[in-house]
C-alpha atoms as a PDB file:
ATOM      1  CA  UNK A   1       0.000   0.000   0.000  1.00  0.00           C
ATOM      2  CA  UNK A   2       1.587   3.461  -0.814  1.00  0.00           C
ATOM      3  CA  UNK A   3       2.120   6.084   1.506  1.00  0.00           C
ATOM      4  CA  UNK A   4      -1.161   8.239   0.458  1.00  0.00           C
ATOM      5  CA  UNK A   5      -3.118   5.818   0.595  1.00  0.00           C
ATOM      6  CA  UNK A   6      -2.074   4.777   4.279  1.00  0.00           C
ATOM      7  CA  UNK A   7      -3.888   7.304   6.560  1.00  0.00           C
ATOM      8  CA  UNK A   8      -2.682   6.687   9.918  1.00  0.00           C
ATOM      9  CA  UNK A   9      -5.267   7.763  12.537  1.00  0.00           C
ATOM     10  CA  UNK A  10      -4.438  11.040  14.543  1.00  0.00           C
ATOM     11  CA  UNK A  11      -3.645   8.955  17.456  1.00  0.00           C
ATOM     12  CA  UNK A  12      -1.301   6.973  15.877  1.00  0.00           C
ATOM     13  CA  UNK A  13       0.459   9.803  14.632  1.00  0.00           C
ATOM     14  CA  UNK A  14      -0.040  11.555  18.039  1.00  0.00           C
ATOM     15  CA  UNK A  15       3.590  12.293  19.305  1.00  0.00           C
ATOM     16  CA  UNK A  16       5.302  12.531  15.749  1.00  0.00           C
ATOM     17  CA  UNK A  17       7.252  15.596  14.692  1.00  0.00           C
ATOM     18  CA  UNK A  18       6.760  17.257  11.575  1.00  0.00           C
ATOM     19  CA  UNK A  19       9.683  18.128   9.009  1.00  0.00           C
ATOM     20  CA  UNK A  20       8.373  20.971   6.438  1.00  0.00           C
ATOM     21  CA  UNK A  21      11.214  21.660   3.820  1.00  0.00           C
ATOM     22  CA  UNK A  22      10.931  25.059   2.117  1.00  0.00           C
ATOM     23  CA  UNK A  23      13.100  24.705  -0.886  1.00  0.00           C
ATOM     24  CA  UNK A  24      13.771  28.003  -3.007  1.00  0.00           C
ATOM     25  CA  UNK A  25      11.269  30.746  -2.090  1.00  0.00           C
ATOM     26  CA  UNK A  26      11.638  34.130  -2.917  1.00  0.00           C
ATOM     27  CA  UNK A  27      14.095  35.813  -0.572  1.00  0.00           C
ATOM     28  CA  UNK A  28      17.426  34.888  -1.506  1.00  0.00           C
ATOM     29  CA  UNK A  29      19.027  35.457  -4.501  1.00  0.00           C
ATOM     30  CA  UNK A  30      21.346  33.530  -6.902  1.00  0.00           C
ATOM     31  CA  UNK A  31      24.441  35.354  -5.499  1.00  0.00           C
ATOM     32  CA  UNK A  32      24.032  34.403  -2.079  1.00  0.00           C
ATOM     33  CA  UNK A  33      24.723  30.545  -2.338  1.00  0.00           C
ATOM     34  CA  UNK A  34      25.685  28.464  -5.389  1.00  0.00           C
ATOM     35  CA  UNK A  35      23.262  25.417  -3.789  1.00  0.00           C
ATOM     36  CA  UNK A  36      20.466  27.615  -3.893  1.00  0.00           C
ATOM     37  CA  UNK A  37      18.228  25.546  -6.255  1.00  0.00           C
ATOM     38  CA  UNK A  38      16.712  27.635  -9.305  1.00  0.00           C
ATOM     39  CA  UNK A  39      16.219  25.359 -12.506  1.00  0.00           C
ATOM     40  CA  UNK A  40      13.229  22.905 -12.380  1.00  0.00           C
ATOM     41  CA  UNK A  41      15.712  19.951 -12.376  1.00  0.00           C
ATOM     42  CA  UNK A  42      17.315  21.347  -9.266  1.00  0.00           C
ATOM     43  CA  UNK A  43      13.868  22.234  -7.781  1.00  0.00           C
ATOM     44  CA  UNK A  44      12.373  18.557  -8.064  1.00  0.00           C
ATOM     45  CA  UNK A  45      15.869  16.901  -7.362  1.00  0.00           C
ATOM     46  CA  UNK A  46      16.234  19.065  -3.929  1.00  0.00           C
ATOM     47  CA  UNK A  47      12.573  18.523  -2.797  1.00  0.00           C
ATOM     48  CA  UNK A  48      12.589  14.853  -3.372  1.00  0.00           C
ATOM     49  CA  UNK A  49      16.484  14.695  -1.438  1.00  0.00           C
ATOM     50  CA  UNK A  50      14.719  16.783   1.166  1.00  0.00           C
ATOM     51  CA  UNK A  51      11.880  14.259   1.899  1.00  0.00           C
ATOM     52  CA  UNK A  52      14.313  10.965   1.539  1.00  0.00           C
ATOM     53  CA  UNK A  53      16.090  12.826   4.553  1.00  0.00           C
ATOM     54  CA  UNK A  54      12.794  13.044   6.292  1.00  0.00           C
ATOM     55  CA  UNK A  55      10.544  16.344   5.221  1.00  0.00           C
ATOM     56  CA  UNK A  56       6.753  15.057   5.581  1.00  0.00           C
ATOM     57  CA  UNK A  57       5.510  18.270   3.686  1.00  0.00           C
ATOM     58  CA  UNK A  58       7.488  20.158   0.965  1.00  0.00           C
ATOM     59  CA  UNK A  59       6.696  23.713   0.396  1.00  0.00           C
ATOM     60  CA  UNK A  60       7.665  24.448  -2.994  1.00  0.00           C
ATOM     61  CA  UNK A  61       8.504  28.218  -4.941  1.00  0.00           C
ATOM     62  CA  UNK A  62       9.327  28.353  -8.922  1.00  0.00           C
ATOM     63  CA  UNK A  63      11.969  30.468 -10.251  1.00  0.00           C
ATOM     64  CA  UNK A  64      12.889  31.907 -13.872  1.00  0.00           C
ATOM     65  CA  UNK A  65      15.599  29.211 -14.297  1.00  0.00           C
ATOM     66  CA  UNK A  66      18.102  31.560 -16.681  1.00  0.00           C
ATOM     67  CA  UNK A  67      18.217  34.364 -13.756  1.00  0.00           C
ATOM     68  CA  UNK A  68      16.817  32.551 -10.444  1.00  0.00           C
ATOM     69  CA  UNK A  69      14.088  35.067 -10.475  1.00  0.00           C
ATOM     70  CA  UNK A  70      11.190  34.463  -8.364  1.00  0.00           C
ATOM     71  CA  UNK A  71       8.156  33.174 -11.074  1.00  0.00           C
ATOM     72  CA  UNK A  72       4.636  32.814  -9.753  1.00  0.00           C
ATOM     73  CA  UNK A  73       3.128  30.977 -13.099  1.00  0.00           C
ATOM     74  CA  UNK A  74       1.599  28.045 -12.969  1.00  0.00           C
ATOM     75  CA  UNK A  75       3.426  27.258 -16.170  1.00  0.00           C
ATOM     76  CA  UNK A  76       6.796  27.522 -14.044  1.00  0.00           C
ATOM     77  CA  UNK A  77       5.149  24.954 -11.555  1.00  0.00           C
ATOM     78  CA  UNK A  78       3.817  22.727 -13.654  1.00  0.00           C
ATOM     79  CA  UNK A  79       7.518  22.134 -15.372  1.00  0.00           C
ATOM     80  CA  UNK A  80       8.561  20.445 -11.588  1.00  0.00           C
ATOM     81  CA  UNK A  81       5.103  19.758  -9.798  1.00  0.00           C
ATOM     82  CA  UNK A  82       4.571  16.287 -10.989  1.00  0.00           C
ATOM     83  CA  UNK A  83       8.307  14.960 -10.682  1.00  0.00           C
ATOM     84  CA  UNK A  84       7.878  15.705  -7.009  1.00  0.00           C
ATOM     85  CA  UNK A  85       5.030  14.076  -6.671  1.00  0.00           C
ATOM     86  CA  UNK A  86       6.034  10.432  -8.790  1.00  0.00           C
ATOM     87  CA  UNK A  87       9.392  11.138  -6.831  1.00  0.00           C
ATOM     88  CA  UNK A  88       8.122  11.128  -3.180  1.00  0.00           C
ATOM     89  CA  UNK A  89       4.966  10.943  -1.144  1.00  0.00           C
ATOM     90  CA  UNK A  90       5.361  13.919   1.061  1.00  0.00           C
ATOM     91  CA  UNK A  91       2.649  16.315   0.448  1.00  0.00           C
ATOM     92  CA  UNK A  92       3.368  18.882  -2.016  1.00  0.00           C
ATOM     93  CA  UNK A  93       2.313  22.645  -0.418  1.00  0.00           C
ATOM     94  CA  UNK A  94       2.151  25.368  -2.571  1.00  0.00           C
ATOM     95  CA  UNK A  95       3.268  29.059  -2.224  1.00  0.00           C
ATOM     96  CA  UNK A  96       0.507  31.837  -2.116  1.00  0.00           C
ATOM     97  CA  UNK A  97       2.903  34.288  -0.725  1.00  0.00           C
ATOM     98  CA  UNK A  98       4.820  34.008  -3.798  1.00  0.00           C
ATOM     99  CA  UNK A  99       6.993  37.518  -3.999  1.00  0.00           C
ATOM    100  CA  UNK A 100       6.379  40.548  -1.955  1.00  0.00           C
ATOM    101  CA  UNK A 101       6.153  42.439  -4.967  1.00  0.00           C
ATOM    102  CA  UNK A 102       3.483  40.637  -6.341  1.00  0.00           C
ATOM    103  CA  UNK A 103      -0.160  40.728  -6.409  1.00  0.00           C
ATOM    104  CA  UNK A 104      -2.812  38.405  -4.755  1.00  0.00           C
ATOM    105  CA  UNK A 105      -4.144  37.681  -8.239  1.00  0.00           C
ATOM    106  CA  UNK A 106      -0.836  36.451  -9.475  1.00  0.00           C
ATOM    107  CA  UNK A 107      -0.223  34.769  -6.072  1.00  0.00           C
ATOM    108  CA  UNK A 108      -3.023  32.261  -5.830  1.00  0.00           C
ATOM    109  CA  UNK A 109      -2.610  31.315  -9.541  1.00  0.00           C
ATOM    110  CA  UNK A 110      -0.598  28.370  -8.959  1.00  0.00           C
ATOM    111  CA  UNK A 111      -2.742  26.676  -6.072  1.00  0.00           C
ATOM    112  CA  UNK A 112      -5.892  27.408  -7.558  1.00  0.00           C
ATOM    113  CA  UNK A 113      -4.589  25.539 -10.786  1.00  0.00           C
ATOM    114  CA  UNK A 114      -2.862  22.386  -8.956  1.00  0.00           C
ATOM    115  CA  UNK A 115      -5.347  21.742  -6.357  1.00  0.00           C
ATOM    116  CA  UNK A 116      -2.383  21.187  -3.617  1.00  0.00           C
ATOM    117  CA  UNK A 117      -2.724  19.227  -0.343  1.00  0.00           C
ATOM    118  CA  UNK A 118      -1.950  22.428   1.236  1.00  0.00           C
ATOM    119  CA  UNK A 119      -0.934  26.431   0.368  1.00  0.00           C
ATOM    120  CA  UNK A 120       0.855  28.677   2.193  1.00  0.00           C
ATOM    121  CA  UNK A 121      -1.359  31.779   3.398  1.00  0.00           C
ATOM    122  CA  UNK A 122      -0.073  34.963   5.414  1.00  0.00           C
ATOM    123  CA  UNK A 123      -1.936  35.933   7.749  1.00  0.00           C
ATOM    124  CA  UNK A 124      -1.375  40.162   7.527  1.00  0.00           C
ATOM    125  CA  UNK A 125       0.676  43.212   5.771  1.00  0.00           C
ATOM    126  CA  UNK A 126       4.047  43.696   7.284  1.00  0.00           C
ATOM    127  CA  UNK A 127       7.371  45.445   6.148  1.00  0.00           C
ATOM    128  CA  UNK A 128       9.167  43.084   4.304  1.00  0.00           C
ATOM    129  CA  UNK A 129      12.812  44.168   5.026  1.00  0.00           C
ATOM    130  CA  UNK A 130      16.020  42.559   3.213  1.00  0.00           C
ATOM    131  CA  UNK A 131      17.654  45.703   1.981  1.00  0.00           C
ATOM    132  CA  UNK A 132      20.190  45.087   4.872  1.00  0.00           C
ATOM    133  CA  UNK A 133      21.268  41.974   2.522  1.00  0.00           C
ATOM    134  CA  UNK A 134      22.570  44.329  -0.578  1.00  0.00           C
ATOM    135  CA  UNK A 135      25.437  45.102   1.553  1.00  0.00           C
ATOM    136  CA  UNK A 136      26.813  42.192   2.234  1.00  0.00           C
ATOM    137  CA  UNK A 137      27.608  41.429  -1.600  1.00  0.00           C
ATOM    138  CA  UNK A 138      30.247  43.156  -3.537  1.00  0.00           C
ATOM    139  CA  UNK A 139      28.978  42.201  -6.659  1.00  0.00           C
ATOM    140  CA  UNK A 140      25.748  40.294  -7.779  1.00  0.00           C
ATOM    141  CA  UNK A 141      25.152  37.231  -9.989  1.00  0.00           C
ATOM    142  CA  UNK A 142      22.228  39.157 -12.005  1.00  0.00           C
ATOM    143  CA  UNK A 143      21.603  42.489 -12.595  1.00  0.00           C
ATOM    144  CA  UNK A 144      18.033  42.418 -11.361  1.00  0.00           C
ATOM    145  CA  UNK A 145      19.449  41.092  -7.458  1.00  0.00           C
ATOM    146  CA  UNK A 146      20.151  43.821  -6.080  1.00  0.00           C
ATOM    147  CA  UNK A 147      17.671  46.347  -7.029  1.00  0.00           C
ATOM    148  CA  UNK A 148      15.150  43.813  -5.643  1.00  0.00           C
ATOM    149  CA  UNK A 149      16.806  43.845  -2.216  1.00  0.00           C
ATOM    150  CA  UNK A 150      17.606  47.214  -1.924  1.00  0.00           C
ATOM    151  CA  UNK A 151      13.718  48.159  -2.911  1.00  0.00           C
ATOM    152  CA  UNK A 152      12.555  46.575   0.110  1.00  0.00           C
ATOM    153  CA  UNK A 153      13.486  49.652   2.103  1.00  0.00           C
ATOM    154  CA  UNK A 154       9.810  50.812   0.813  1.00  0.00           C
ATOM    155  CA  UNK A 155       8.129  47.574   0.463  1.00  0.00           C
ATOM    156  CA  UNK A 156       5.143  46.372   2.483  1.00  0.00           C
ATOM    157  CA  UNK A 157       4.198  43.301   1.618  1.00  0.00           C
ATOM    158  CA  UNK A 158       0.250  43.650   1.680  1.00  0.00           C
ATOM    159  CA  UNK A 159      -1.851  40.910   3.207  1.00  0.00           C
ATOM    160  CA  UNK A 160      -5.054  42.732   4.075  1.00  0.00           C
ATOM    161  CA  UNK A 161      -8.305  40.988   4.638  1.00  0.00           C
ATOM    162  CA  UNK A 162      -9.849  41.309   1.170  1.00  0.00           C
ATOM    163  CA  UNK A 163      -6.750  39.377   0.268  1.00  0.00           C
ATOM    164  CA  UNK A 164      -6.476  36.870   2.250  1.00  0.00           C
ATOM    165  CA  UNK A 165     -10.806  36.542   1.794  1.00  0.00           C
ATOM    166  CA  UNK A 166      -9.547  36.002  -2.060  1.00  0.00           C
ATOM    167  CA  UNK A 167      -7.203  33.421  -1.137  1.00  0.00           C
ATOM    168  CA  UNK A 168      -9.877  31.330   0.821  1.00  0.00           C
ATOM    169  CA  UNK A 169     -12.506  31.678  -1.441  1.00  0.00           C
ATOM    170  CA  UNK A 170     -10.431  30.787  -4.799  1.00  0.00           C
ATOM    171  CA  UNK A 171      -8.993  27.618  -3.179  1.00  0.00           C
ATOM    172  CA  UNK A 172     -12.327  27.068  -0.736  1.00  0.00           C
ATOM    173  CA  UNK A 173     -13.669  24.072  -3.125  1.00  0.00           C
ATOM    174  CA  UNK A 174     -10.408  22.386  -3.822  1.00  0.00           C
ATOM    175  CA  UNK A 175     -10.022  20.646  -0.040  1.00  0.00           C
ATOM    176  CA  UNK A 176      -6.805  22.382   0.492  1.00  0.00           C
ATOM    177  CA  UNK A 177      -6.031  23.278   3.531  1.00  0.00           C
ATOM    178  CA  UNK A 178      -3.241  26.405   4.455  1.00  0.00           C
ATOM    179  CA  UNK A 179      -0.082  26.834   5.835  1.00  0.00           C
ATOM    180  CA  UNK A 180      -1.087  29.711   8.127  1.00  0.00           C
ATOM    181  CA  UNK A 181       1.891  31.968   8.250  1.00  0.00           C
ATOM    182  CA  UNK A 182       2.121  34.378  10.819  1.00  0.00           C
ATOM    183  CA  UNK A 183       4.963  37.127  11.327  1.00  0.00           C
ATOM    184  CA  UNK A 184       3.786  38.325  14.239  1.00  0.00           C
ATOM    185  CA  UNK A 185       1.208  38.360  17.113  1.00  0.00           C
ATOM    186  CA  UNK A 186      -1.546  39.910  15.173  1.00  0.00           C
ATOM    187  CA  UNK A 187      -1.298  37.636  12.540  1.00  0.00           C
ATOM    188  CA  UNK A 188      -2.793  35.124  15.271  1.00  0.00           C
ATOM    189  CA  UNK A 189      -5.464  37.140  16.184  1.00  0.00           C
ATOM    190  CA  UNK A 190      -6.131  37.529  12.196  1.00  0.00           C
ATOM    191  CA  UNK A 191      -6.584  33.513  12.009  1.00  0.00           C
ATOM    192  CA  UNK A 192      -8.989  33.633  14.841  1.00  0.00           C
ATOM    193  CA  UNK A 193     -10.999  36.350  13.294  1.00  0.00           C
ATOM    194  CA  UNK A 194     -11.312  34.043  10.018  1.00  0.00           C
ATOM    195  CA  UNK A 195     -12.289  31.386  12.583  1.00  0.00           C
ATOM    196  CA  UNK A 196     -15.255  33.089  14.197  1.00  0.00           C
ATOM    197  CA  UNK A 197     -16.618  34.014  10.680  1.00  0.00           C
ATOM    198  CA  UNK A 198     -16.785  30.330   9.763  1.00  0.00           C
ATOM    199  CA  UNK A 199     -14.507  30.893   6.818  1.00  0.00           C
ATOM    200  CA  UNK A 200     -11.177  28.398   7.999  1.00  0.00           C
ATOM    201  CA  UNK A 201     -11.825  25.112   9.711  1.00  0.00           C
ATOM    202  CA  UNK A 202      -9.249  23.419  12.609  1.00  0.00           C
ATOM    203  CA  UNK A 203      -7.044  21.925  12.707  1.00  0.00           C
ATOM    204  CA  UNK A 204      -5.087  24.857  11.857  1.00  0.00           C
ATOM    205  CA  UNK A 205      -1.519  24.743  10.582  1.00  0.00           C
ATOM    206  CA  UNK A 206       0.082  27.485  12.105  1.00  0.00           C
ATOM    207  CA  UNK A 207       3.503  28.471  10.492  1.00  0.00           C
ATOM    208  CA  UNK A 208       5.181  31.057  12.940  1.00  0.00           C
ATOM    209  CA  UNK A 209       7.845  32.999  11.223  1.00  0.00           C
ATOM    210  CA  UNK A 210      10.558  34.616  13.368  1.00  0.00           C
ATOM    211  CA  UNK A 211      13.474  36.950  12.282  1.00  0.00           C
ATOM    212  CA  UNK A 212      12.278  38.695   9.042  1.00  0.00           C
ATOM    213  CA  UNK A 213      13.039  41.963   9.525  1.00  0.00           C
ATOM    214  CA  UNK A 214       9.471  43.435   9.818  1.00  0.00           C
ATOM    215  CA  UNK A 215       8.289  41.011  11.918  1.00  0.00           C
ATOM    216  CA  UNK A 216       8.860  39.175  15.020  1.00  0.00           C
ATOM    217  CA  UNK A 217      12.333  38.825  16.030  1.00  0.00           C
ATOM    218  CA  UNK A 218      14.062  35.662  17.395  1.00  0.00           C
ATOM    219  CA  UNK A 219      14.591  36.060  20.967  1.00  0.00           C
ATOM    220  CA  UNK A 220      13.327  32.335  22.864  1.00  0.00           C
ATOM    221  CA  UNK A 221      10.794  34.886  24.828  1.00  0.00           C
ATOM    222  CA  UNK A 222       9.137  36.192  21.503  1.00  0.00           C
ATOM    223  CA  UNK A 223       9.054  32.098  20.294  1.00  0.00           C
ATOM    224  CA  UNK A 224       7.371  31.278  23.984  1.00  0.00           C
ATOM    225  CA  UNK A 225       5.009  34.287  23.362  1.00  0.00           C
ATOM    226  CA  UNK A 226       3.696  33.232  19.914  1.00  0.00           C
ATOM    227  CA  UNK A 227       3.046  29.711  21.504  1.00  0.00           C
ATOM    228  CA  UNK A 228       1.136  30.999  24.307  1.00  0.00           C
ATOM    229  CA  UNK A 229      -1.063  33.093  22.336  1.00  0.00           C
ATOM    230  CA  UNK A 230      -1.962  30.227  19.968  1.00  0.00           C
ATOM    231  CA  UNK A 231      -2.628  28.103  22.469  1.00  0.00           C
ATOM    232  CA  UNK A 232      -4.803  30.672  23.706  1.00  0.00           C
ATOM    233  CA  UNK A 233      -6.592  31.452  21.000  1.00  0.00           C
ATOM    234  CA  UNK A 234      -6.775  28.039  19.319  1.00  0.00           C
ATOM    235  CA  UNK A 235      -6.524  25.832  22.376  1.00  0.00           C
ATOM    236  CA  UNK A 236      -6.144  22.121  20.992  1.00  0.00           C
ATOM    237  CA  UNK A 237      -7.583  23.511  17.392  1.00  0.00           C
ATOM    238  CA  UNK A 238      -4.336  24.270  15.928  1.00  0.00           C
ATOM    239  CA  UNK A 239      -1.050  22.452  15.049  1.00  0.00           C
ATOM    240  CA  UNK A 240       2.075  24.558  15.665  1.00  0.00           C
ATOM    241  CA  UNK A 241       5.199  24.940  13.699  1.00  0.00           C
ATOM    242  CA  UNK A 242       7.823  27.319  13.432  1.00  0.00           C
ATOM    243  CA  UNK A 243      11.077  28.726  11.121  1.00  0.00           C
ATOM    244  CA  UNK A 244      13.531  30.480  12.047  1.00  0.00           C
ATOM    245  CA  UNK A 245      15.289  32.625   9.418  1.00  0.00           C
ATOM    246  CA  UNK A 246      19.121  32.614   9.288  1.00  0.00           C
ATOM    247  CA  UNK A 247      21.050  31.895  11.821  1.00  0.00           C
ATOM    248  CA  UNK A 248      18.760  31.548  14.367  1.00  0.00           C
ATOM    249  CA  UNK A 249      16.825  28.443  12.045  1.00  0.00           C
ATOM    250  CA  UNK A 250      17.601  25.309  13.918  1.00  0.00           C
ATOM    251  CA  UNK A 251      17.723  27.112  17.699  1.00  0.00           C
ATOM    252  CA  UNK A 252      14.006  27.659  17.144  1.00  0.00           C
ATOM    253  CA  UNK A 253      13.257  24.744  15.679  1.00  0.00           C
ATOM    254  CA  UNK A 254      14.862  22.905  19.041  1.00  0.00           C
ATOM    255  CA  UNK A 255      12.847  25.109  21.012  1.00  0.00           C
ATOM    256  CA  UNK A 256       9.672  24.442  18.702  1.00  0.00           C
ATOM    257  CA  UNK A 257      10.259  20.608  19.217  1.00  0.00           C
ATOM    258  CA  UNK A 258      11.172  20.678  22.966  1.00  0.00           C
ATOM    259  CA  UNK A 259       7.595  22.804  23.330  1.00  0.00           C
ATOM    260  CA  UNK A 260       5.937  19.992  21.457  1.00  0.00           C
ATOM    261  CA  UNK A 261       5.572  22.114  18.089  1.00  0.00           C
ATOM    262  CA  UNK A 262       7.292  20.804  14.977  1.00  0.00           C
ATOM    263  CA  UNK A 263       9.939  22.334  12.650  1.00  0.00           C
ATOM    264  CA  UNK A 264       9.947  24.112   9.133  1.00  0.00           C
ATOM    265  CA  UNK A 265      13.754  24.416   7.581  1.00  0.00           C
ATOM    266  CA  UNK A 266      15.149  24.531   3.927  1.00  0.00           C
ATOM    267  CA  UNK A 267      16.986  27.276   1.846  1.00  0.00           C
ATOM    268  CA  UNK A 268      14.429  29.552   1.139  1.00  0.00           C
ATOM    269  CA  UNK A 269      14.337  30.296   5.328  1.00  0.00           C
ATOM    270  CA  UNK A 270      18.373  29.623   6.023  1.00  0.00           C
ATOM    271  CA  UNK A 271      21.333  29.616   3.866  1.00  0.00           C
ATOM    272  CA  UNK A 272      23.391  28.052   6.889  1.00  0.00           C
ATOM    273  CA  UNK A 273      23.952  24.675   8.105  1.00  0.00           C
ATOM    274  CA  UNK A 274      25.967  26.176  11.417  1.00  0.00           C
ATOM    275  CA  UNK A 275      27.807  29.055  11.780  1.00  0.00           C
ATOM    276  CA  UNK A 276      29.693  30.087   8.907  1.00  0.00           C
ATOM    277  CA  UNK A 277      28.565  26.753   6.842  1.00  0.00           C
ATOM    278  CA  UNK A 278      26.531  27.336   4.081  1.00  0.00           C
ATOM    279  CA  UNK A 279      24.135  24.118   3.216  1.00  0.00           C
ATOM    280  CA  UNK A 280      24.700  22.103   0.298  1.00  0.00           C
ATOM    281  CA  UNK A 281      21.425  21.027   0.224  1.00  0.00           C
ATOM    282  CA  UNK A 282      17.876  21.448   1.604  1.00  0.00           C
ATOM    283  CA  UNK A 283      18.246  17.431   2.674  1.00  0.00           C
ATOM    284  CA  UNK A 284      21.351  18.526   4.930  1.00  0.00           C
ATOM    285  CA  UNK A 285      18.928  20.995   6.973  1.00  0.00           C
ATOM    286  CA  UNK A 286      16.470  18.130   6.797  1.00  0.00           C
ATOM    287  CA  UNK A 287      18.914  15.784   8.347  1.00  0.00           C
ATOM    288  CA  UNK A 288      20.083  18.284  11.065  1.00  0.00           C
ATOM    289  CA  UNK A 289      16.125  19.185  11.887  1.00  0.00           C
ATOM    290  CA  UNK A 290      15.919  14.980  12.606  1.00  0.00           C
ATOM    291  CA  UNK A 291      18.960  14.747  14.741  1.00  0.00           C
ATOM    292  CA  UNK A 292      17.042  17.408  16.691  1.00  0.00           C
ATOM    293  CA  UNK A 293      13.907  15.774  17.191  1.00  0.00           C
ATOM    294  CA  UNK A 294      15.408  12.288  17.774  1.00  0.00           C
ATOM    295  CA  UNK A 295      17.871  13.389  20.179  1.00  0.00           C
ATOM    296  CA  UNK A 296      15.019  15.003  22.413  1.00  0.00           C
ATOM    297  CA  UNK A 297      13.588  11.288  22.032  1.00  0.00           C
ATOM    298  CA  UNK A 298      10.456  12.299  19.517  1.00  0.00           C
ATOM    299  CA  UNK A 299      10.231  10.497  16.015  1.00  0.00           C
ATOM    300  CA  UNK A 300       9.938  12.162  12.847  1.00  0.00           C
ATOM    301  CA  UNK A 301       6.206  12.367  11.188  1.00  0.00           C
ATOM    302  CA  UNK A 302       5.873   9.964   8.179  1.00  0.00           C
ATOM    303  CA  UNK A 303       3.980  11.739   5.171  1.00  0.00           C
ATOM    304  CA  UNK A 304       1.299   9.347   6.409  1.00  0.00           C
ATOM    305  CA  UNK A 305       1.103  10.521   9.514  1.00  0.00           C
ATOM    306  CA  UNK A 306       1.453  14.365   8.763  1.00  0.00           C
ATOM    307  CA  UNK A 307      -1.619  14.013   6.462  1.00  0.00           C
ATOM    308  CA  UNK A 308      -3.684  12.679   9.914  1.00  0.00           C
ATOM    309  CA  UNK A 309      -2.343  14.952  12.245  1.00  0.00           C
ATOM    310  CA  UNK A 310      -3.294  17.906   9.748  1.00  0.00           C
ATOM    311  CA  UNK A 311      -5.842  15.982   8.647  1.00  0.00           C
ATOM    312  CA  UNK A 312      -5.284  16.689   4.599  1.00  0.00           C
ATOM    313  CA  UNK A 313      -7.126  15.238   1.508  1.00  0.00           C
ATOM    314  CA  UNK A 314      -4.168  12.894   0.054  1.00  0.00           C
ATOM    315  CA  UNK A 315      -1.868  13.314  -3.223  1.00  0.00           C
ATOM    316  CA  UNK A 316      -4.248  11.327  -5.133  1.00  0.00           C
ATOM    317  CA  UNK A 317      -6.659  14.009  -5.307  1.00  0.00           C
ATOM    318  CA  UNK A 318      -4.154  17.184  -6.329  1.00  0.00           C
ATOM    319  CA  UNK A 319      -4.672  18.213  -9.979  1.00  0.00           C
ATOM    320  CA  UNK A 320      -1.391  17.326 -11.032  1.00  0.00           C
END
């Protein structure tokens, strides 16, 4: 019997951990690490590596694969989507977040198309600051890189309600269910809004994002804060995860696991696998997530088991 069509009961998969691998995303760019994966090949080859090593859920960008530039078509998806999915059983989530710079309408093209087993949503408008990054690069791969950091000085990266209402509504039909991500405290209280209208159903996959500048930062008090709220808010309702950008990706995710949460990694949220180690691949973050978990004495979620703790549709009913 395959993987998808296994559906483990939630109590069976009640104690599990799981890995979500974010492979490309948006943020970096081309310049900043040659393992940064761009081309479709590299896109499918890295997701499927990444859920070999243990990633239950693989949250997947596309990029323009001559200049790494972030590409929100479903025509750039579709050129990777279903090698990932004969290549692996993890479920497949797809990006509404897409670029900053984009609009909502371009954004939910892709998971509106495909059908996903699950699509990232933001939960509110924040600053979206990486102009700091421009600096740190003497000269860039392509000549649109650093214009696109250095505009970020003036970039908000609008969530408002009518988006997000968009989002819900254009994928409402297609039994996807969201990555919730929230930036900062508000964006909690945003999900629970959506809640009391009826218009998002538990259990809710909340994605807490720490250390974009604009949002949260990464001190272990503003991790313990977000948890207490959403357990506040959603009481047993919700299932909690967290990334941690840069540096600061795999002390959060200990902290996520030791609080019973599990653990997002992968190159579009950290370069680094330690200090002053850049990954080679989204699998090595993968691997360092699981030594992690296992040394605290948890077990890494199957894809199985992931689909009945966040209690998705299956890959056999994604439209592609």
């Amino acid at each position: 019997m395959s993987e998808t069509s296994r559906k483990p009961s939630a109590q069976t998969a009640k104690g599990k951990v799981i890995i979500t691998c974010a492979v490309t995303g948006a943020i970096h760019t081309p310049t900043m690490s040659p393992y940064l994966p761009i081309t479709p090949d590299q896109i499918a080859s890295e997701a499927i590596a990444a859920a070999e090593a243990g990633a239950a859920i693989l949250h997947l960008h596309a990029r323009d694969p001559e200049t790494g530039k972030p590409d929100q078509t479903p025509e750039a998806f579709a050129r990777f989507l279903p090698r990932v999915k004969q290549g692996t059983s993890a479920a497949i989530n797809i990006t509404t977040g897409g670029s900053p710079y984009m609009k909502v309408e371009e954004r939910v093209r892709p998971a509106a198309q495909f059908k996903p087993e699950v699509a990232s949503l933001n939960m509110g408008s924040i600053n979206f600051g990486l102009y700091h990054l421009a600096d740190k690069y003497e000269t860039f791969k392509f000549d649109w890189e650093k214009p696109h950091l250095e505009a970020t000085r003036d970039l908000v990266f609008r969530n408002s309600f009518k988006d997000i209402e968009y989002i819900l509504a254009t994928c409402y039909d297609n039994g996807t269910r969201f990555e919730f991500e929230c930036y900062d405290i508000a964006h909690l209280y945003n999900l629970a809004h959506f809640a009391e209208r009826g218009l998002v159903k538990p259990p809710f996959f909340v994605q807490s994002v720490f250390g974009l500048l604009g949002g949260i930062g990464t001190h272990p008090e503003d991790v313990a804060h977000m948890k207490r709220t959403a357990d506040r808010l959603f009481g047993d309702q919700f299932r909690w995860s967290v990334l941690g950008a840069g540096a600061s990706q795999l002390r959060i995710a200990a902290q996520s696991a030791a609080l019973g949460g599990n653990i997002r990694v992968g190159l579009e949220d950290s370069l680094w696998a330690g200090r002053g180690k850049l990954a080679k691949s989204n699998a090595e973050q993968v691997v360092l997530a699981r030594k992690i978990i296992e040394g605290l004495g948890m077990e890494v979620a199957t894809p199985g088991e992931a689909r009945a703790i966040l209690s998705l549709k299956g890959g056999d009913k994604v439209a592609f």
